[in-house]
PDB file of N, CA and C in Angstrom:
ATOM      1  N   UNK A   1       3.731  -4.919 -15.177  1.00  0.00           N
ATOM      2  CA  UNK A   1       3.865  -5.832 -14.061  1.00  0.00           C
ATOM      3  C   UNK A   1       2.609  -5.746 -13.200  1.00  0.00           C
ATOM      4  N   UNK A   2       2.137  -7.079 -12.823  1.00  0.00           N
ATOM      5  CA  UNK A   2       0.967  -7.014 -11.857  1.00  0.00           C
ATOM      6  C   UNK A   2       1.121  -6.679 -10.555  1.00  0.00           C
ATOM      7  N   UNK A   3      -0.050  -5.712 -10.195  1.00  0.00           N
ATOM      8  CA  UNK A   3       0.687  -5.198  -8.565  1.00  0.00           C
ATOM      9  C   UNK A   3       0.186  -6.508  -7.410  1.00  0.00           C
ATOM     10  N   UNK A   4       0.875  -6.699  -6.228  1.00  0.00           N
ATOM     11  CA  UNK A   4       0.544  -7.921  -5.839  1.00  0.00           C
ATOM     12  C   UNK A   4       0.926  -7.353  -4.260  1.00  0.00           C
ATOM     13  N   UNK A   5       0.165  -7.143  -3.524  1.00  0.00           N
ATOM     14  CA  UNK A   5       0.421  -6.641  -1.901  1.00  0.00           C
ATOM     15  C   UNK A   5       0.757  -7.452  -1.226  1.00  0.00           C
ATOM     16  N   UNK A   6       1.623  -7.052  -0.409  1.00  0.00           N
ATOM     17  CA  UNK A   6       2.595  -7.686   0.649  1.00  0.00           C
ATOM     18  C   UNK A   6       1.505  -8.372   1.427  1.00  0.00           C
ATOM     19  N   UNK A   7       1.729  -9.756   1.970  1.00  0.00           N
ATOM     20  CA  UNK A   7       1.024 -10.444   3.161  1.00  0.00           C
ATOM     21  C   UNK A   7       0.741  -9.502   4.360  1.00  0.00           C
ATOM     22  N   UNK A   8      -0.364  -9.787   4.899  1.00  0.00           N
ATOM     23  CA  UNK A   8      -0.385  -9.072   6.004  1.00  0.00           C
ATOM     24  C   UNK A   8       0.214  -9.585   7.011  1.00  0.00           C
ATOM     25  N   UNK A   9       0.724 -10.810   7.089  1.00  0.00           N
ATOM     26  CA  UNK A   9       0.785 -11.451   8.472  1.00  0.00           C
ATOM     27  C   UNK A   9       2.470 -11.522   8.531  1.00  0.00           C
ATOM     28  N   UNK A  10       2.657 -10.389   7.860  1.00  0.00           N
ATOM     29  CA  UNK A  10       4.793 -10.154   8.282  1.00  0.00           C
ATOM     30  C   UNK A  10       4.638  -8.576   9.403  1.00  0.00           C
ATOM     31  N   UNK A  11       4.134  -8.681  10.361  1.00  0.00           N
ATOM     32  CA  UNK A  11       3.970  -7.530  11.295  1.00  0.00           C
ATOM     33  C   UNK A  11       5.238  -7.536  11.769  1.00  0.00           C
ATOM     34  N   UNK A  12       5.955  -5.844  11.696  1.00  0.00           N
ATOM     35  CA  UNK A  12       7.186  -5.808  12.170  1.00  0.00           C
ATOM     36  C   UNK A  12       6.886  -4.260  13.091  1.00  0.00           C
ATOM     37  N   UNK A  13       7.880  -3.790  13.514  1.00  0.00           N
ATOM     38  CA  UNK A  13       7.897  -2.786  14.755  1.00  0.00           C
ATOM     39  C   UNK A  13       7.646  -1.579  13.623  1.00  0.00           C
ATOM     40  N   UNK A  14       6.678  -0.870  14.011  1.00  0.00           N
ATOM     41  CA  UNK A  14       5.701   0.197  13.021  1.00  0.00           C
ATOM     42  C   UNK A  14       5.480   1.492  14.029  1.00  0.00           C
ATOM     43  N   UNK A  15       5.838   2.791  13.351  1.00  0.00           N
ATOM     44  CA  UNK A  15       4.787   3.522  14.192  1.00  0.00           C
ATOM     45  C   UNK A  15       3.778   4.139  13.571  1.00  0.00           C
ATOM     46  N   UNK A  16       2.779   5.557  13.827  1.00  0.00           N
ATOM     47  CA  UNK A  16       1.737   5.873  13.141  1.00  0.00           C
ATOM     48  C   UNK A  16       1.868   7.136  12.110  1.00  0.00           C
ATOM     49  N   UNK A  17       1.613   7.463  11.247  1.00  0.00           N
ATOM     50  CA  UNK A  17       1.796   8.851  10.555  1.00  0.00           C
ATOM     51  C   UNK A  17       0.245   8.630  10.031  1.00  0.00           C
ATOM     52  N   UNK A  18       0.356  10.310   9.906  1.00  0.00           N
ATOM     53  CA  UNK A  18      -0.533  10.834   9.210  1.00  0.00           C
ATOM     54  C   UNK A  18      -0.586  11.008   7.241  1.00  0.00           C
ATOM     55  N   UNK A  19      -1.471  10.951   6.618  1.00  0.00           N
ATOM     56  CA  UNK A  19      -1.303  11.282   5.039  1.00  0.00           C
ATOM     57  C   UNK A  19      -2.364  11.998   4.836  1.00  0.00           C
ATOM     58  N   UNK A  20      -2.256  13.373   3.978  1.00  0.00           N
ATOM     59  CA  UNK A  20      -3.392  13.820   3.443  1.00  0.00           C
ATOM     60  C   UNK A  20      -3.152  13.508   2.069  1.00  0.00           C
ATOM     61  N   UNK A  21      -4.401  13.065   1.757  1.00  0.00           N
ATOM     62  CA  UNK A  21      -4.183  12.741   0.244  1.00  0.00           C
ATOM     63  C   UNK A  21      -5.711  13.061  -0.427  1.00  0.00           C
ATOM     64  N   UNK A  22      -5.833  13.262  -1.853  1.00  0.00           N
ATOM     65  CA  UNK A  22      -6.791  13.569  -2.445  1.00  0.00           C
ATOM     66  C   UNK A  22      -8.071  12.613  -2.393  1.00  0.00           C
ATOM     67  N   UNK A  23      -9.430  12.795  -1.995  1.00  0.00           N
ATOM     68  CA  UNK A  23     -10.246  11.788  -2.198  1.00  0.00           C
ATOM     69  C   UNK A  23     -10.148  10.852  -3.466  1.00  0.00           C
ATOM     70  N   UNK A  24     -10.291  11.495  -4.632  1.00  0.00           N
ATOM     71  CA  UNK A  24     -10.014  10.578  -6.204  1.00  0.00           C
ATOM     72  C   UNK A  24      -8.411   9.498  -5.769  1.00  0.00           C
ATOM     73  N   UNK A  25      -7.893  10.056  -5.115  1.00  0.00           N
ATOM     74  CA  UNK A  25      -6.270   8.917  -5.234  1.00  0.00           C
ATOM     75  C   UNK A  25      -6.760   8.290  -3.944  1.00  0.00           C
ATOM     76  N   UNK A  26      -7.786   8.493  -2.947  1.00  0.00           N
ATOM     77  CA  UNK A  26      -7.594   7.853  -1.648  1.00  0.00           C
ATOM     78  C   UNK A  26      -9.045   6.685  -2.152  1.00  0.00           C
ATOM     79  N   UNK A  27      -9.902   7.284  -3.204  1.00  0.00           N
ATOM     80  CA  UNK A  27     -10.695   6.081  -3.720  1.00  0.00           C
ATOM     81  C   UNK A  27     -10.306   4.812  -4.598  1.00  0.00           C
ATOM     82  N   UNK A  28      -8.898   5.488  -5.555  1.00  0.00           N
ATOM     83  CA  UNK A  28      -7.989   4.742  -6.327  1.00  0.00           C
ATOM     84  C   UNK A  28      -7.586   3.351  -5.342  1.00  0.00           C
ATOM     85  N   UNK A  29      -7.263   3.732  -3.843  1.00  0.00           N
ATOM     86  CA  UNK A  29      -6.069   2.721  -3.436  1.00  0.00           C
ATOM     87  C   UNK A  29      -7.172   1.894  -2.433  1.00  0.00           C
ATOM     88  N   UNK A  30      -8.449   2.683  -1.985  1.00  0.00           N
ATOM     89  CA  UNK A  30      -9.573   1.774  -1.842  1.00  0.00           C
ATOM     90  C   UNK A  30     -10.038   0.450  -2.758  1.00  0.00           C
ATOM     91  N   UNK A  31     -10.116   0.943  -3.939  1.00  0.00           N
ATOM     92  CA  UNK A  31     -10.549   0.211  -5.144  1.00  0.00           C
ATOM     93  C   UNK A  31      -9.373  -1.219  -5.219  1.00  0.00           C
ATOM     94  N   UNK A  32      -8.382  -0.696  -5.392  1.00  0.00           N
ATOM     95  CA  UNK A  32      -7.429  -2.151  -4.815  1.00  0.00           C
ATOM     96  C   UNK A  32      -6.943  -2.453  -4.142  1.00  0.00           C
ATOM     97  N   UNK A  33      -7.222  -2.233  -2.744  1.00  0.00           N
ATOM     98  CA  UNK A  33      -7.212  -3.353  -1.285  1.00  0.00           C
ATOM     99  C   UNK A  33      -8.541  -4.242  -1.511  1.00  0.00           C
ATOM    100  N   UNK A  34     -10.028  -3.292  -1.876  1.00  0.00           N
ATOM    101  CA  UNK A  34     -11.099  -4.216  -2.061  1.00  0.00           C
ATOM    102  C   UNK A  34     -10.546  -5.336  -3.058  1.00  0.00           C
ATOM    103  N   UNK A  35     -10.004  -5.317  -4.153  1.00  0.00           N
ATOM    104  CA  UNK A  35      -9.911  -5.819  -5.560  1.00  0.00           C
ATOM    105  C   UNK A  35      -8.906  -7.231  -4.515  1.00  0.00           C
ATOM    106  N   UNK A  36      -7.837  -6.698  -3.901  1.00  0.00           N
ATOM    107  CA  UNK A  36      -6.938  -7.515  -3.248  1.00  0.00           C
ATOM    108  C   UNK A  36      -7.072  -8.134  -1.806  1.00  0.00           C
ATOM    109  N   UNK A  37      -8.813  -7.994  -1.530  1.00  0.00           N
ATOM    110  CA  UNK A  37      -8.760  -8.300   0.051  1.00  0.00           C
ATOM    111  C   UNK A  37      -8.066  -8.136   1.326  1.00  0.00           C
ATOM    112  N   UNK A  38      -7.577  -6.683   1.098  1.00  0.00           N
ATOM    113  CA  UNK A  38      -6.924  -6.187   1.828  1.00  0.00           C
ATOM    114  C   UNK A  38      -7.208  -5.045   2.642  1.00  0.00           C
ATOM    115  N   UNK A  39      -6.445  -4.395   3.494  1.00  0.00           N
ATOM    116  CA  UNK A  39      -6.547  -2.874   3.868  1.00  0.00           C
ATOM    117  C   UNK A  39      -5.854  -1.966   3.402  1.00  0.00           C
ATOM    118  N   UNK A  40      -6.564  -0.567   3.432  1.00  0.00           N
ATOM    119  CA  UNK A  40      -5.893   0.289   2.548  1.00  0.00           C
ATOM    120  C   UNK A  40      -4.777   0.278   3.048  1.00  0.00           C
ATOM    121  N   UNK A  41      -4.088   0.441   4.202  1.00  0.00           N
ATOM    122  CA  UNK A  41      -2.974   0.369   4.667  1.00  0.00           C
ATOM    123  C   UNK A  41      -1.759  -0.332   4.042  1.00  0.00           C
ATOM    124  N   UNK A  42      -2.203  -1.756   4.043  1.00  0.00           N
ATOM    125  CA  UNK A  42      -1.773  -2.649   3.334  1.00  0.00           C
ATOM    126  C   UNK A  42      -1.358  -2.070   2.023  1.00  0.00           C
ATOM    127  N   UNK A  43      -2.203  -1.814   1.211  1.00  0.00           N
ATOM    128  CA  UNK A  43      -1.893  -1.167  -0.018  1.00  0.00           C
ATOM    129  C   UNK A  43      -0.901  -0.004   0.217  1.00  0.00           C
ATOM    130  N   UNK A  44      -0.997   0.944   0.512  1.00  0.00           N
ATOM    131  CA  UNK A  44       0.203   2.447   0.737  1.00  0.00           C
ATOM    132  C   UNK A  44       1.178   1.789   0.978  1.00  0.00           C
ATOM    133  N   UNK A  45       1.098   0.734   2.105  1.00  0.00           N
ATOM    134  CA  UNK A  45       2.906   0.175   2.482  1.00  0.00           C
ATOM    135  C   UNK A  45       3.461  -0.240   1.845  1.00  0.00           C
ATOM    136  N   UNK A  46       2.649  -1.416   1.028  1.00  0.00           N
ATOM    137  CA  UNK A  46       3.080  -2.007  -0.549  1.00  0.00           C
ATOM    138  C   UNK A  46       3.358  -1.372  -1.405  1.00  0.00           C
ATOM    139  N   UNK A  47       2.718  -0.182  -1.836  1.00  0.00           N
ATOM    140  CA  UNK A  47       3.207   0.390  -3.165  1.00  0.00           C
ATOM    141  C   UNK A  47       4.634   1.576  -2.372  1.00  0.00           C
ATOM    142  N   UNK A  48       4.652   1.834  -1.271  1.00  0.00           N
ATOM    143  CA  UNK A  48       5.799   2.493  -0.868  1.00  0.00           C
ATOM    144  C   UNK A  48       6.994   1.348  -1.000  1.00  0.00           C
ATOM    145  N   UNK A  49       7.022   0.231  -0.262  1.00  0.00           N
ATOM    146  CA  UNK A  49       7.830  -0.914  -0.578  1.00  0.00           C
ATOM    147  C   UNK A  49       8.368  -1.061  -1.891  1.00  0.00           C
ATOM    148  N   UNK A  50       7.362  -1.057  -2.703  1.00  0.00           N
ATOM    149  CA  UNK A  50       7.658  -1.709  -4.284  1.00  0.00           C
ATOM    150  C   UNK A  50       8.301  -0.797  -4.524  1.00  0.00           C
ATOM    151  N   UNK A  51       8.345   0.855  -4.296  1.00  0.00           N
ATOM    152  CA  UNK A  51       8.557   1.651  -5.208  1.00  0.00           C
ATOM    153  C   UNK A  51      10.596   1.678  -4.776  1.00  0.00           C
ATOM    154  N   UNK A  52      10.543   1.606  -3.351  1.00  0.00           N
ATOM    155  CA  UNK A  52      11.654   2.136  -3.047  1.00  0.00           C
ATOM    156  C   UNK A  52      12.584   0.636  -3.224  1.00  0.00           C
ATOM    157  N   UNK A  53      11.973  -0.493  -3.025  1.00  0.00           N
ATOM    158  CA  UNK A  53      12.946  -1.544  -3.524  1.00  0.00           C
ATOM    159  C   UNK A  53      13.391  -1.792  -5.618  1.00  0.00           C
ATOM    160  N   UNK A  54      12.454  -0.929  -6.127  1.00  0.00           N
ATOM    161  CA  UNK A  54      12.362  -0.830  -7.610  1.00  0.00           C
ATOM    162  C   UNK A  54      13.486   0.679  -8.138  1.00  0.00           C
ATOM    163  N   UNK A  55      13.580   1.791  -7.167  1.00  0.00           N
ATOM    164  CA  UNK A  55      14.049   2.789  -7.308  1.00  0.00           C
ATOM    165  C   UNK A  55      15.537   2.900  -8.343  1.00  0.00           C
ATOM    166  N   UNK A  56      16.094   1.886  -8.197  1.00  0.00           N
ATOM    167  CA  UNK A  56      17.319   1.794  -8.395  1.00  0.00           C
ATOM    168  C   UNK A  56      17.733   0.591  -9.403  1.00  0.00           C
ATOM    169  N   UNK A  57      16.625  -0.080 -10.197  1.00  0.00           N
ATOM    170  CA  UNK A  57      16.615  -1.110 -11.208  1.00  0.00           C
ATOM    171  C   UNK A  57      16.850  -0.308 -12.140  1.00  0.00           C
TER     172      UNK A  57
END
């Protein structure tokens, strides 16, 4: 399945956390926000989204 990131422009009530994550996986999710014109942000929320609405298929 093709990965496909959530619109940015659905802004809902958010707060801030922190992630430490490995440079090699934090260049991975760089590589496709660039690929998807997006922010990395964008990307983490999306693939957290996908994963937990997919969890249970």
């Amino acid at each position: 399945m093709e990965f496909s990131p959530k619109p940015t422009k659905q802004k809902v009530k958010a707060g801030y956390k922190s992630l430490y994550i490995s440079d090699e996986l934090a260049e991975k999710v760089s590589d496709l926000a660039k690929k998807h014109n997006t922010s990395f942000n964008n990307i983490v929320i999306s693939i957290l989204e996908n994963f937990f609405e997919n969890k249970n298929k």
